[in-house]
C-alpha atoms as a PDB file:
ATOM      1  CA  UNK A   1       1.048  -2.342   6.852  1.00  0.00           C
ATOM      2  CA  UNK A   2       0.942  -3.020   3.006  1.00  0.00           C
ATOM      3  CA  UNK A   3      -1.182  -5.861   1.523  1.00  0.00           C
ATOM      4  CA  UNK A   4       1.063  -8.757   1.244  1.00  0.00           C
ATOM      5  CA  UNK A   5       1.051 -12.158  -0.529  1.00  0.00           C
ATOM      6  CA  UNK A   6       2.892 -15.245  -0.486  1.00  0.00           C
ATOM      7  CA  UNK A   7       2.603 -17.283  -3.677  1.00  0.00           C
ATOM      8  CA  UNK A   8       3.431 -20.479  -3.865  1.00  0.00           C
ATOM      9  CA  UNK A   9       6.863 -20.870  -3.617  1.00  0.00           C
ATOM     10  CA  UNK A  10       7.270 -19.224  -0.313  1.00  0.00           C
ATOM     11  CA  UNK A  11       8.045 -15.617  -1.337  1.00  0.00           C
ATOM     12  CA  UNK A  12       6.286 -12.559   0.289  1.00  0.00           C
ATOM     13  CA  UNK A  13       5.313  -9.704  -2.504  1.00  0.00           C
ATOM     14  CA  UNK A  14       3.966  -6.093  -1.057  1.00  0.00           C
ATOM     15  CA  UNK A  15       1.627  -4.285  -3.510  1.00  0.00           C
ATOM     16  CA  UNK A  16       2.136  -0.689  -4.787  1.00  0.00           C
ATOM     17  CA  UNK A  17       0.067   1.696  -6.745  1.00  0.00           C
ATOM     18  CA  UNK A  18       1.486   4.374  -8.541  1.00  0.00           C
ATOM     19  CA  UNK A  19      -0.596   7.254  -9.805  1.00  0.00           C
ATOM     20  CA  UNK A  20       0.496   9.315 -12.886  1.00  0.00           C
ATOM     21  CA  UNK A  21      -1.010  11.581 -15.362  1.00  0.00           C
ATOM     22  CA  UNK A  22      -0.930  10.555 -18.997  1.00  0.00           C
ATOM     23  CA  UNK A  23       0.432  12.831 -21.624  1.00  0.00           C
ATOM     24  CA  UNK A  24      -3.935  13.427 -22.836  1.00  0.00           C
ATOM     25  CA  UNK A  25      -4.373  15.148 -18.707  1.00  0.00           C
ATOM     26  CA  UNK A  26      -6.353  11.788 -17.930  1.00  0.00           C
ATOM     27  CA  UNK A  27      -5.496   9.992 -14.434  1.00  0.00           C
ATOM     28  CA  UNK A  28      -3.626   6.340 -14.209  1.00  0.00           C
ATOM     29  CA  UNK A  29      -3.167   4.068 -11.405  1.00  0.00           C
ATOM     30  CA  UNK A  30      -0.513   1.421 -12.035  1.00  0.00           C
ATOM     31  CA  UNK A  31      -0.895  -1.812  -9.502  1.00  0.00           C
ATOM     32  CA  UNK A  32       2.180  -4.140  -9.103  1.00  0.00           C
ATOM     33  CA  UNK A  33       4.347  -6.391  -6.257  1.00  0.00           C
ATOM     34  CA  UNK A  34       7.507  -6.216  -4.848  1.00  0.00           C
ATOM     35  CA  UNK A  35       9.563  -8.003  -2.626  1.00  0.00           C
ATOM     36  CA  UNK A  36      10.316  -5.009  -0.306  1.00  0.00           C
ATOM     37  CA  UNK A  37       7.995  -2.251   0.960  1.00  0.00           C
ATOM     38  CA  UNK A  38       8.641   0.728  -1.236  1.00  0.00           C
ATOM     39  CA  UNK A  39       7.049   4.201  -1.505  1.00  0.00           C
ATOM     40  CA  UNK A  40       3.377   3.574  -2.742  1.00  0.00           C
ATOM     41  CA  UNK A  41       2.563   0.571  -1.114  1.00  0.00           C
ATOM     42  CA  UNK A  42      -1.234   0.589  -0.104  1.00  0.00           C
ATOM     43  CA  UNK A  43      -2.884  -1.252   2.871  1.00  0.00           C
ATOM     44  CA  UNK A  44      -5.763  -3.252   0.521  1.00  0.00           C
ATOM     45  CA  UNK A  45      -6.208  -4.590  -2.300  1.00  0.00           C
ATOM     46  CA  UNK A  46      -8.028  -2.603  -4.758  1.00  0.00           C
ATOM     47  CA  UNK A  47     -12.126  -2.843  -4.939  1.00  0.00           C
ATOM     48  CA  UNK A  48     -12.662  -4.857  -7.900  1.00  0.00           C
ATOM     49  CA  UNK A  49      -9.736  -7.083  -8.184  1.00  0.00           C
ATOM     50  CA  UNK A  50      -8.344 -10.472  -7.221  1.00  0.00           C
ATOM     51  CA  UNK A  51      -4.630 -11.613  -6.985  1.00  0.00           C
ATOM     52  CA  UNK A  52      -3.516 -14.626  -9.223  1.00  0.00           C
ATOM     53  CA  UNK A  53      -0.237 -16.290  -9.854  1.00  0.00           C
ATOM     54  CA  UNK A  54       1.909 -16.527 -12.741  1.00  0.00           C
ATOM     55  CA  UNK A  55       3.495 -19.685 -13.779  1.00  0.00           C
ATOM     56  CA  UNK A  56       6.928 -17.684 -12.335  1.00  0.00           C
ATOM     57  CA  UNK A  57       5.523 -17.499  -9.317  1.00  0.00           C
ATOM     58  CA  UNK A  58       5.024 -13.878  -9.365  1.00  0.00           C
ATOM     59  CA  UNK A  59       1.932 -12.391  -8.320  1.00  0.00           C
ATOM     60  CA  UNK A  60      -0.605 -10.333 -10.755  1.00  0.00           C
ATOM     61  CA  UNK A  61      -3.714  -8.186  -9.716  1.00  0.00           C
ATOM     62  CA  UNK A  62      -6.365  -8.995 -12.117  1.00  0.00           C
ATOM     63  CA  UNK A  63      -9.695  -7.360 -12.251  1.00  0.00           C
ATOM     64  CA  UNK A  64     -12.349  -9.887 -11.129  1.00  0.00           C
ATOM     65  CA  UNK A  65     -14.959 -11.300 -13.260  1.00  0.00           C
END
């Protein structure tokens, strides 16, 4: 089951992770929602990060202070 949130106008976003190599060989992991389960979703959030909410409504994944 992916991670799921519901902000606060009722909608439920699924986070995804996708992992891709940057042109220099080094390794990137790129975190973001979506409405529908996709390829890439992952069960948890991340170690190290907290989900907040943008004035849209849409959810970010911000690193936690």
């Amino acid at each position: 089951m992916a991670y799921q949130v519901k902000n606060s106008k009722g909608t439920t976003y699924y986070l995804h992770a996708n992992r891709r190599t940057t042109s220099t060989g080094k390794q990137q992991v790129l975190y973001f929602f979506s409405k529908t389960v996709k390829k890439g979703a992952i069960d948890a959030l991340p170690e190290g990060y907290v989900v907040s909410e943008a004035s849209s409504g849409l959810p970010l994944l911000k690193r936690a202070a």
